[in-house]
PDB file of N, CA and C in Angstrom:
ATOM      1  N   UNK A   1       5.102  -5.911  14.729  1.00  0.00           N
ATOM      2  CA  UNK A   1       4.949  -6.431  13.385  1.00  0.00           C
ATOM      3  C   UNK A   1       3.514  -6.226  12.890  1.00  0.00           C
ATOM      4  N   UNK A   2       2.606  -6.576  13.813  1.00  0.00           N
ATOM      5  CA  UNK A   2       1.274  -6.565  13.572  1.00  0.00           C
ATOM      6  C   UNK A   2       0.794  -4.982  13.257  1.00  0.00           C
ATOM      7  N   UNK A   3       1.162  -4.540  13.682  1.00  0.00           N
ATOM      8  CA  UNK A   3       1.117  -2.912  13.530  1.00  0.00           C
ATOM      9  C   UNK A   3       1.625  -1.876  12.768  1.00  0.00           C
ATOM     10  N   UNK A   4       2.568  -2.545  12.002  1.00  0.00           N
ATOM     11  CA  UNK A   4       3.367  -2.255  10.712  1.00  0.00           C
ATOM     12  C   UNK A   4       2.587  -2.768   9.602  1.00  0.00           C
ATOM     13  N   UNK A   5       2.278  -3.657   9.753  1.00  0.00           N
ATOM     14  CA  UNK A   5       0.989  -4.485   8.756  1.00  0.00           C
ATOM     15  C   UNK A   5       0.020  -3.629   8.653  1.00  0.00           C
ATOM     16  N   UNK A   6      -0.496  -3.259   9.605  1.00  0.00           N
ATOM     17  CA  UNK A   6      -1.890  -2.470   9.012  1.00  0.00           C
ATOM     18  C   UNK A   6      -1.659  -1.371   9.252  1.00  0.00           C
ATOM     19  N   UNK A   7      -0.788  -0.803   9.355  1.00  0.00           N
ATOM     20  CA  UNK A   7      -0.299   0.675   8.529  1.00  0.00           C
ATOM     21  C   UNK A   7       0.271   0.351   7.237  1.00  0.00           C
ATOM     22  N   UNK A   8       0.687  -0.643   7.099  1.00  0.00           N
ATOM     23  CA  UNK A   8       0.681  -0.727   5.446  1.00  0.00           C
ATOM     24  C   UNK A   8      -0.124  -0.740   4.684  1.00  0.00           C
ATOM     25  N   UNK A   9      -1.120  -1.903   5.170  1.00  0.00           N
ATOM     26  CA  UNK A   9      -2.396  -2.307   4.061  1.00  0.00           C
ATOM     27  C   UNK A   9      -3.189  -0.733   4.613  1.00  0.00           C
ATOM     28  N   UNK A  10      -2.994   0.171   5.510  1.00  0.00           N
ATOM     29  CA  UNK A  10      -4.315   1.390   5.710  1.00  0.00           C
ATOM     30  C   UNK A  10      -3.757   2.160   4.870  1.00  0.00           C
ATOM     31  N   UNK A  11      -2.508   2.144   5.017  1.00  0.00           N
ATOM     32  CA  UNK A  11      -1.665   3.084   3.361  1.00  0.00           C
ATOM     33  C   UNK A  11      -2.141   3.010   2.304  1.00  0.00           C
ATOM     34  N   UNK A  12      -1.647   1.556   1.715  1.00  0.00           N
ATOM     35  CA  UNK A  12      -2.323   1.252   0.386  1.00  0.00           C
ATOM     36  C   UNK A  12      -3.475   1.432   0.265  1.00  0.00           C
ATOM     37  N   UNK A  13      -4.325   1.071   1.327  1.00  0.00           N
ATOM     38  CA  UNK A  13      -5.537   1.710   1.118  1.00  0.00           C
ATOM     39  C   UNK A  13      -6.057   3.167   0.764  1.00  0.00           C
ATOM     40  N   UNK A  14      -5.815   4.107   1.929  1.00  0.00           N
ATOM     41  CA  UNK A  14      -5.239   5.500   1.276  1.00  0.00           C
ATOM     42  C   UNK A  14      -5.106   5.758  -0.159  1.00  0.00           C
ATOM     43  N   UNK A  15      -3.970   5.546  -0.675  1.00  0.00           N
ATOM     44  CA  UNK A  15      -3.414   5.480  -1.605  1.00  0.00           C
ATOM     45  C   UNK A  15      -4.121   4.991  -2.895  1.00  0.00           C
ATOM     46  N   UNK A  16      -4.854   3.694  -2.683  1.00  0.00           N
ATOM     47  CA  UNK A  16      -6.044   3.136  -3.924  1.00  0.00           C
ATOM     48  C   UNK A  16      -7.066   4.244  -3.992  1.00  0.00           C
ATOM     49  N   UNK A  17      -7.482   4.701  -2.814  1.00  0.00           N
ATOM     50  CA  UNK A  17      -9.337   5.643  -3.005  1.00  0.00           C
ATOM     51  C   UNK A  17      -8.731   6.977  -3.315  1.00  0.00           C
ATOM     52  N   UNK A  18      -7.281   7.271  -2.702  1.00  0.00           N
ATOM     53  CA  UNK A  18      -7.297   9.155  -3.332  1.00  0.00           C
ATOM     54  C   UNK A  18      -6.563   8.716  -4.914  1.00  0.00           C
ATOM     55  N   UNK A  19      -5.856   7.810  -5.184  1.00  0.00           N
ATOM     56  CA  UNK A  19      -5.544   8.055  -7.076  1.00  0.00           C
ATOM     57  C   UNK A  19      -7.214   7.643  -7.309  1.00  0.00           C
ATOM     58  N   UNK A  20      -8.666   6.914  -6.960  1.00  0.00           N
ATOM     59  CA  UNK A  20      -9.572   6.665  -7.477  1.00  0.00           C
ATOM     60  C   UNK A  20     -10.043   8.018  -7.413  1.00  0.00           C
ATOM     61  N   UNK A  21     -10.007   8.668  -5.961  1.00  0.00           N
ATOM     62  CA  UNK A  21     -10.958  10.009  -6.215  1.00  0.00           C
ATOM     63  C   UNK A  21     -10.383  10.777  -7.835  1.00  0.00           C
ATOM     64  N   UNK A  22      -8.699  11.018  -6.967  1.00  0.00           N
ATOM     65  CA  UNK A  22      -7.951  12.293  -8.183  1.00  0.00           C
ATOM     66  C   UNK A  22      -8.101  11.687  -9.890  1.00  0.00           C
ATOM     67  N   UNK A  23      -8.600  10.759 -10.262  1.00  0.00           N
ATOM     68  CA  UNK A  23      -8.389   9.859 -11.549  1.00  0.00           C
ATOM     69  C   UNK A  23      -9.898  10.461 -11.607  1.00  0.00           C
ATOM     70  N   UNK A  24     -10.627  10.410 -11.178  1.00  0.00           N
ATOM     71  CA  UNK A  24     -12.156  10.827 -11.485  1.00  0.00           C
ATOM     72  C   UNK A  24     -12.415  12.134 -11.331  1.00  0.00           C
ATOM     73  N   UNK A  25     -12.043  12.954 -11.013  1.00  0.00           N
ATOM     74  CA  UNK A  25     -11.561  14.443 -10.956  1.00  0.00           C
ATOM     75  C   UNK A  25     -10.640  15.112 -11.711  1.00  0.00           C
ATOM     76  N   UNK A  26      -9.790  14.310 -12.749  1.00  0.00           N
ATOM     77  CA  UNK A  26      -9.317  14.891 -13.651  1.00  0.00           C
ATOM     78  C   UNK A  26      -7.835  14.748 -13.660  1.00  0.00           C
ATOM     79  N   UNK A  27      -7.625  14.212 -12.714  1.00  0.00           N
ATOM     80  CA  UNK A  27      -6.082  13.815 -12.284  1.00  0.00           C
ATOM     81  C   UNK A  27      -6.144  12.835 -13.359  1.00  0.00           C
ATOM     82  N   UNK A  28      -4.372  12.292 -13.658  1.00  0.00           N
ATOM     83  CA  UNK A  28      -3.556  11.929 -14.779  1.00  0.00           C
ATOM     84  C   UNK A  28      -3.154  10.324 -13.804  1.00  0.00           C
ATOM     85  N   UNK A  29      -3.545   8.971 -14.242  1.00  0.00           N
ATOM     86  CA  UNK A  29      -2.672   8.133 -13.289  1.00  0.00           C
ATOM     87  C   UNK A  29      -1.077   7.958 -14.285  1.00  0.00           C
ATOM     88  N   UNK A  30      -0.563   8.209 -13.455  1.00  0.00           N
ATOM     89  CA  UNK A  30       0.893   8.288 -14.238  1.00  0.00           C
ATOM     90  C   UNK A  30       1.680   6.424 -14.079  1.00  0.00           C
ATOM     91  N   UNK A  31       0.777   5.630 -13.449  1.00  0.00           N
ATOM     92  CA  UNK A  31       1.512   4.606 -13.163  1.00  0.00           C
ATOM     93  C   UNK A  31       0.695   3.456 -14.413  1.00  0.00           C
ATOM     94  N   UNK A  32       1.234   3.082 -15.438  1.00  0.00           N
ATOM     95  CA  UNK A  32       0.923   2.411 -16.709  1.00  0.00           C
ATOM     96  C   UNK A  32       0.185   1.411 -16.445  1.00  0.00           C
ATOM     97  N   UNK A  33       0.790   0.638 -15.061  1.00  0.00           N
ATOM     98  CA  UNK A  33       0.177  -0.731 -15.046  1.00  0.00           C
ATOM     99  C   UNK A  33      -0.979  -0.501 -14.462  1.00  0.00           C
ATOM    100  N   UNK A  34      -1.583   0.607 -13.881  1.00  0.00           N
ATOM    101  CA  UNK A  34      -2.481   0.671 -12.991  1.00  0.00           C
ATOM    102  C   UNK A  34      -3.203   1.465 -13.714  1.00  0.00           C
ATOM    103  N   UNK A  35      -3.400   2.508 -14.626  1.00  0.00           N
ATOM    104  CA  UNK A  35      -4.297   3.489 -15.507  1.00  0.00           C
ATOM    105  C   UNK A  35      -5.495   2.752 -15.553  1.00  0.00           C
ATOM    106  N   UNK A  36      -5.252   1.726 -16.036  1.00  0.00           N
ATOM    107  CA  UNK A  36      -6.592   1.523 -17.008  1.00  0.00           C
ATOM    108  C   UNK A  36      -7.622   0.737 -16.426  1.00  0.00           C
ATOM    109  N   UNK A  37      -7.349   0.718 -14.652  1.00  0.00           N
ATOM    110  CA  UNK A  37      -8.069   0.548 -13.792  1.00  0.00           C
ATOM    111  C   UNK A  37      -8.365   1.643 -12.598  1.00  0.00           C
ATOM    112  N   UNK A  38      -7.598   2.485 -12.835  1.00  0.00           N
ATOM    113  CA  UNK A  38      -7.305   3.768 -11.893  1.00  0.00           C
ATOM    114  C   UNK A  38      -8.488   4.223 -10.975  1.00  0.00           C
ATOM    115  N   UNK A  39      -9.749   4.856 -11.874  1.00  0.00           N
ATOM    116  CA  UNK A  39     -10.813   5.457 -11.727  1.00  0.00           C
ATOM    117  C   UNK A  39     -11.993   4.357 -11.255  1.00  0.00           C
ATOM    118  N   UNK A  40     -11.542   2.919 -11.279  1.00  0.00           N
ATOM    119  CA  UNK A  40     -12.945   1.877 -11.018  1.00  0.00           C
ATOM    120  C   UNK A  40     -12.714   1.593  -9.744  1.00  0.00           C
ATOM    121  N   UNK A  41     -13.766   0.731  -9.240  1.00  0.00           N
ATOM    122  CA  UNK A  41     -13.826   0.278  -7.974  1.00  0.00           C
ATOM    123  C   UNK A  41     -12.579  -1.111  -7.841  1.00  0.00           C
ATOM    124  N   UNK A  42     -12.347  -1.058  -8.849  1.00  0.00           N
ATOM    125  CA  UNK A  42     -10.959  -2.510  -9.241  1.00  0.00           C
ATOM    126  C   UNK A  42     -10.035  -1.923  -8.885  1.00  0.00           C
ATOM    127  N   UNK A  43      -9.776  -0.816  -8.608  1.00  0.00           N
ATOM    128  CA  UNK A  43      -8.162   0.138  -8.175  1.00  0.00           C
ATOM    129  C   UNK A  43      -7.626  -0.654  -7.256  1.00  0.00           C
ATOM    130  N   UNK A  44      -9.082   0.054  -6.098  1.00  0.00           N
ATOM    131  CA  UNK A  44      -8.578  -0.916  -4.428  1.00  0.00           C
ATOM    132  C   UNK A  44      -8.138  -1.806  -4.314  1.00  0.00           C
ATOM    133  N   UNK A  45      -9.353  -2.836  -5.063  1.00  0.00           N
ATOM    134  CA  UNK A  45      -8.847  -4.359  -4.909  1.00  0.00           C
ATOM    135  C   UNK A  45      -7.108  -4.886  -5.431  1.00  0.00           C
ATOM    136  N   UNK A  46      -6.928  -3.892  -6.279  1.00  0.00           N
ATOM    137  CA  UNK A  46      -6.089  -4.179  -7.149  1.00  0.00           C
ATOM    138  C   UNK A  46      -4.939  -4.360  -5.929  1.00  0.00           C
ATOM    139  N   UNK A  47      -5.314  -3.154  -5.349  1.00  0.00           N
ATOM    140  CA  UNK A  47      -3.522  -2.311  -4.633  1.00  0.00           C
ATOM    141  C   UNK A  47      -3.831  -3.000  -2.878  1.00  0.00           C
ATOM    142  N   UNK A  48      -4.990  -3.187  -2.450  1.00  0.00           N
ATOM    143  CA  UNK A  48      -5.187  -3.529  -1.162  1.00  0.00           C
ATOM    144  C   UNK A  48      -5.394  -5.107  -0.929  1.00  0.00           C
ATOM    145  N   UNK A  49      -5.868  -5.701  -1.867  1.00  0.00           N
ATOM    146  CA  UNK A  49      -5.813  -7.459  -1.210  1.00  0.00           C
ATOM    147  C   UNK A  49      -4.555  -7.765  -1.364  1.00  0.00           C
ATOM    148  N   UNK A  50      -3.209  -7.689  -2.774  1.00  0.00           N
ATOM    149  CA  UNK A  50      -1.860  -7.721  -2.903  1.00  0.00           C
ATOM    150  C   UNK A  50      -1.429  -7.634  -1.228  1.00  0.00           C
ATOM    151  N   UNK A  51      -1.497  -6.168  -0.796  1.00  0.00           N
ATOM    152  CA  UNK A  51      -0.658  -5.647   0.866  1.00  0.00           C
ATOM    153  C   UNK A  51      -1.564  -6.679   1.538  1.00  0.00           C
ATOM    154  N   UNK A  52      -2.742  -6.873   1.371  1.00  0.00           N
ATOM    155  CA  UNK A  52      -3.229  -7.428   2.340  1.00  0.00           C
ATOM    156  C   UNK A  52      -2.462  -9.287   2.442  1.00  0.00           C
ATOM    157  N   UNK A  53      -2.246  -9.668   1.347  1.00  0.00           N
ATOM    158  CA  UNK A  53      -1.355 -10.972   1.350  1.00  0.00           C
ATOM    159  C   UNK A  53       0.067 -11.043   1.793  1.00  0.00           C
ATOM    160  N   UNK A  54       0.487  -9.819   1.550  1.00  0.00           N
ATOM    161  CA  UNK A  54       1.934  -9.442   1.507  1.00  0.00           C
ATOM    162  C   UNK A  54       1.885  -8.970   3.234  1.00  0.00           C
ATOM    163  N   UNK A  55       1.116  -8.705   3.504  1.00  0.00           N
ATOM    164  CA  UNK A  55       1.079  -8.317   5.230  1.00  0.00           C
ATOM    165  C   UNK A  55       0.798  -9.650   6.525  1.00  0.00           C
ATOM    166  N   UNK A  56      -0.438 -10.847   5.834  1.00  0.00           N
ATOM    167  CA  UNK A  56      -0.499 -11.476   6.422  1.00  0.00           C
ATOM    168  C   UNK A  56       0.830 -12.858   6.376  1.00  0.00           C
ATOM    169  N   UNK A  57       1.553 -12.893   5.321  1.00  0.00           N
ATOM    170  CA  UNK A  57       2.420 -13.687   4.764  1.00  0.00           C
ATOM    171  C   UNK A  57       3.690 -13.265   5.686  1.00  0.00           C
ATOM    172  N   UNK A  58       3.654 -11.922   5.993  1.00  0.00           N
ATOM    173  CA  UNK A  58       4.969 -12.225   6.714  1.00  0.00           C
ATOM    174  C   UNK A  58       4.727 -12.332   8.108  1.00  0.00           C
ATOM    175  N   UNK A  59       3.139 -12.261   8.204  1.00  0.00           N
ATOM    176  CA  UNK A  59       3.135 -12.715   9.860  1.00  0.00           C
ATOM    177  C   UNK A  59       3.544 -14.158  10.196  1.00  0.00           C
ATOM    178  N   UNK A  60       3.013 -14.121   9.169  1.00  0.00           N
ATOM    179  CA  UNK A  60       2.706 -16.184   9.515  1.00  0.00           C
ATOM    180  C   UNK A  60       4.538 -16.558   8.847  1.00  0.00           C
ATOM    181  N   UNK A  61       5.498 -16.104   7.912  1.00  0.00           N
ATOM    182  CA  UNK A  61       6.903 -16.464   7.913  1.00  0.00           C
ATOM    183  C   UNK A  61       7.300 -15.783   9.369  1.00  0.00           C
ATOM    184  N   UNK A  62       7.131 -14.791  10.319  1.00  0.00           N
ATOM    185  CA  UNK A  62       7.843 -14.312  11.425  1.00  0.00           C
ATOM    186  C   UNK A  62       7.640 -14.858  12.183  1.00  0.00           C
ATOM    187  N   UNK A  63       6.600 -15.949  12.018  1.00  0.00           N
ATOM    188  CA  UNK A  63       6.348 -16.787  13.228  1.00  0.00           C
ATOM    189  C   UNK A  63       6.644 -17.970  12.833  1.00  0.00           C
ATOM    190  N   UNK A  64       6.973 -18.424  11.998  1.00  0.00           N
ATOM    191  CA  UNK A  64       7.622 -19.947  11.343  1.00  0.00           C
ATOM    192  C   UNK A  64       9.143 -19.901  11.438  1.00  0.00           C
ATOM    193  N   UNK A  65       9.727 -18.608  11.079  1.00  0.00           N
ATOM    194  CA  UNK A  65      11.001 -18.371  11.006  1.00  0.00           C
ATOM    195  C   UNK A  65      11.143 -17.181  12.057  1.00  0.00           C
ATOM    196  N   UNK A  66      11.181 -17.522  13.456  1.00  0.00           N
ATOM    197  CA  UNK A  66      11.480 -16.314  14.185  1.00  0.00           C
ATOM    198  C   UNK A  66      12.791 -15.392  13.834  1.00  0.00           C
ATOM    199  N   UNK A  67      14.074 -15.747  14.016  1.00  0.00           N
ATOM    200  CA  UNK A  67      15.199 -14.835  13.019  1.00  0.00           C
ATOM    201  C   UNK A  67      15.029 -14.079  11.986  1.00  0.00           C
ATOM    202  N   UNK A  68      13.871 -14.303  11.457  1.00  0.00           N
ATOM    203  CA  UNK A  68      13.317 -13.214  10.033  1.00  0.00           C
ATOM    204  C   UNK A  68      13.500 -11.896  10.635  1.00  0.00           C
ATOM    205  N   UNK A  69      12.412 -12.420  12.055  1.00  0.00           N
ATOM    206  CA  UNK A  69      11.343 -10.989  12.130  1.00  0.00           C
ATOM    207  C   UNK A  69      12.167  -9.712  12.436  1.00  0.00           C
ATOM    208  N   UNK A  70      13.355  -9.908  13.025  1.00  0.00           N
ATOM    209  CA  UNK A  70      13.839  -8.435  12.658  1.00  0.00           C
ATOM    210  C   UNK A  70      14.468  -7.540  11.350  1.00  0.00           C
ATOM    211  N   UNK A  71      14.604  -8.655   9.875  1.00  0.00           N
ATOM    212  CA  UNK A  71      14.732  -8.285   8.438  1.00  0.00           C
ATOM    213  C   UNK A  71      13.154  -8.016   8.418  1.00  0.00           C
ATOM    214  N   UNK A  72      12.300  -8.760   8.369  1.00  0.00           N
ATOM    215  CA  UNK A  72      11.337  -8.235   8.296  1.00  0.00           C
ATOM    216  C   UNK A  72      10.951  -6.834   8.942  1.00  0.00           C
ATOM    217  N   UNK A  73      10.736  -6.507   9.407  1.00  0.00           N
ATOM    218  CA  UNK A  73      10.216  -5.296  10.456  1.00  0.00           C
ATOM    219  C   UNK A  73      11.200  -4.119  10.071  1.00  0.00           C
ATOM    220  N   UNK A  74      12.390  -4.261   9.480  1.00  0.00           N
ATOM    221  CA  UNK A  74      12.944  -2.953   8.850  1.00  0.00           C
ATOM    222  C   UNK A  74      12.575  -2.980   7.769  1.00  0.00           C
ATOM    223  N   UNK A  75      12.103  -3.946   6.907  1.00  0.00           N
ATOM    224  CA  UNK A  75      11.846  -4.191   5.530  1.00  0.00           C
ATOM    225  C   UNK A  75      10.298  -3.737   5.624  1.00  0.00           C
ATOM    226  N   UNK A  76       9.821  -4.114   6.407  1.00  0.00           N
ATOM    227  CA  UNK A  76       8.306  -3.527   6.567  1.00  0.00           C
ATOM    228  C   UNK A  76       8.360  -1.812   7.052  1.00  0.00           C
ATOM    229  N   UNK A  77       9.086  -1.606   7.685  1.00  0.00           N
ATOM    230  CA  UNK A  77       9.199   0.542   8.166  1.00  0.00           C
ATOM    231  C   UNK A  77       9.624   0.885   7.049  1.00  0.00           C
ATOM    232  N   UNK A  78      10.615   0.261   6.754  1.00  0.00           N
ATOM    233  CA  UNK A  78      10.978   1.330   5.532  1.00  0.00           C
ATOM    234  C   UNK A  78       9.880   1.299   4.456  1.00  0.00           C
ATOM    235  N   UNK A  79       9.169   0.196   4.337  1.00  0.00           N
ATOM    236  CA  UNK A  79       7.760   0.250   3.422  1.00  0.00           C
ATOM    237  C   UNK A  79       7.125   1.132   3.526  1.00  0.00           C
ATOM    238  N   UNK A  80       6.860   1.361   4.424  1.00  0.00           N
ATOM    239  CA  UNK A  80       5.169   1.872   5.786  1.00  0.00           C
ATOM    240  C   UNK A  80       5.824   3.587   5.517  1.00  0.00           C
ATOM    241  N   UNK A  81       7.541   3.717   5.763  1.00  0.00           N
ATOM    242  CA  UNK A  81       7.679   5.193   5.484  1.00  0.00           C
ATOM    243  C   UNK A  81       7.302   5.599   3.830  1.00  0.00           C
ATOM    244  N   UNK A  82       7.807   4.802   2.885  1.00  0.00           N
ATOM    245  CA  UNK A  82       7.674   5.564   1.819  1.00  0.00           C
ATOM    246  C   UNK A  82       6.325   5.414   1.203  1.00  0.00           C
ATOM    247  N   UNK A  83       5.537   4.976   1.881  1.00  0.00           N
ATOM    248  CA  UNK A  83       4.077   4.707   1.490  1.00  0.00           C
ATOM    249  C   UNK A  83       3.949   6.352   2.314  1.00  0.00           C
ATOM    250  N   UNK A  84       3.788   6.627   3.570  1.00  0.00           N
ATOM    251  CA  UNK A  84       3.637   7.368   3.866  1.00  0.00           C
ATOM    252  C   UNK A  84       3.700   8.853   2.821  1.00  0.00           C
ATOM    253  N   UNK A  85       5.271   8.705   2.491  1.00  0.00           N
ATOM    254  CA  UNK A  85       5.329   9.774   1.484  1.00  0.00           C
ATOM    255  C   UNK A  85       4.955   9.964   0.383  1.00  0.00           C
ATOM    256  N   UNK A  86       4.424   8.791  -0.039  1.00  0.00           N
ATOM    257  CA  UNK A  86       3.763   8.671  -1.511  1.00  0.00           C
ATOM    258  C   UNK A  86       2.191   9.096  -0.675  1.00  0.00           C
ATOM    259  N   UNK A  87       1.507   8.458  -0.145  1.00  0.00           N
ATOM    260  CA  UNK A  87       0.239   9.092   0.153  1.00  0.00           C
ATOM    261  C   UNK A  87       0.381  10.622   0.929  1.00  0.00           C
ATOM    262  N   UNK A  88       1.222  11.336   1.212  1.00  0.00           N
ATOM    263  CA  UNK A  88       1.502  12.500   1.639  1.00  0.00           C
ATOM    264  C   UNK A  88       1.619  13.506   0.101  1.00  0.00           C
ATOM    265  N   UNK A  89       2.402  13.274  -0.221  1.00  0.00           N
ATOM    266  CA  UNK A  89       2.826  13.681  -1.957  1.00  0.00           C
ATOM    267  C   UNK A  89       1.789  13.662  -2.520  1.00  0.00           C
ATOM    268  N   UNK A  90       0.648  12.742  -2.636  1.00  0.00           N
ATOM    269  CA  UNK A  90      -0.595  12.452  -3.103  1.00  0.00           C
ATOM    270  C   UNK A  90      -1.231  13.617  -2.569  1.00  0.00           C
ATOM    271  N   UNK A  91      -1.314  13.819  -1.523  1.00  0.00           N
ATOM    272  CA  UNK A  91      -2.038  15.163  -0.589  1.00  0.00           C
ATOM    273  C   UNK A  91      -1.918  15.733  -1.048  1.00  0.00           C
ATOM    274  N   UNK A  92      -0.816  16.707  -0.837  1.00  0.00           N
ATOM    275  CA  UNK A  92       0.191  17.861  -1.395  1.00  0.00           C
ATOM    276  C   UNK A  92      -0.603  18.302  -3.407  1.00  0.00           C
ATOM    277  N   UNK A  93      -0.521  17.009  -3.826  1.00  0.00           N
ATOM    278  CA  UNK A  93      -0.655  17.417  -4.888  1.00  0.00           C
ATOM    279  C   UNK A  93      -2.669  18.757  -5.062  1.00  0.00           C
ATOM    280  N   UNK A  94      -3.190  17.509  -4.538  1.00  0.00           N
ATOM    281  CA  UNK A  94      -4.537  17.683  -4.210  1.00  0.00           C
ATOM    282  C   UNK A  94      -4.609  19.640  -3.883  1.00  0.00           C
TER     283      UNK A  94
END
């Protein structure tokens, strides 16, 4: 679980500094709610303390509610994969 967590929040992380690089390089942020912070140092915070709550929150429910943790933990891979492909796709574009 713990390890699904911070491949998530290292994703999102990923994911905040290359749309900050590609947004300051001339890249387009195509995501509305996030544009008009895209290119600042507010991106990160924006996209990485969120995972970072959303990561420590289900440690602390998997350990309050042990029966979670295996909804959790597919609910967290399947996260962790399509983050993957969104920061891969992000590459690719680059």
């Amino acid at each position: 679980m713990r390890r699904l967590c911070m491949a998530f929040v290292g994703l999102e992380a990923a994911d905040a500094f290359l749309t900050m690089w590609a947004v300051n390089n001339g890249f387009i942020e195509v995501n509305r709610l996030l544009a008009p912070v895209a290119g600042t140092w507010l991106s990160p915070a924006v996209k990485i303390l969120p995972a970072a709550f959303a990561a420590w929150l289900l440690i602390k429910m998997t350990a309050r509610w042990p029966k979670t943790k295996t909804s959790a933990n597919v609910g967290l891979a399947v996260t962790v994969a399509f983050m993957t492909i969104v920061v891969a796709s992000n590459l690719l574009e680059l």
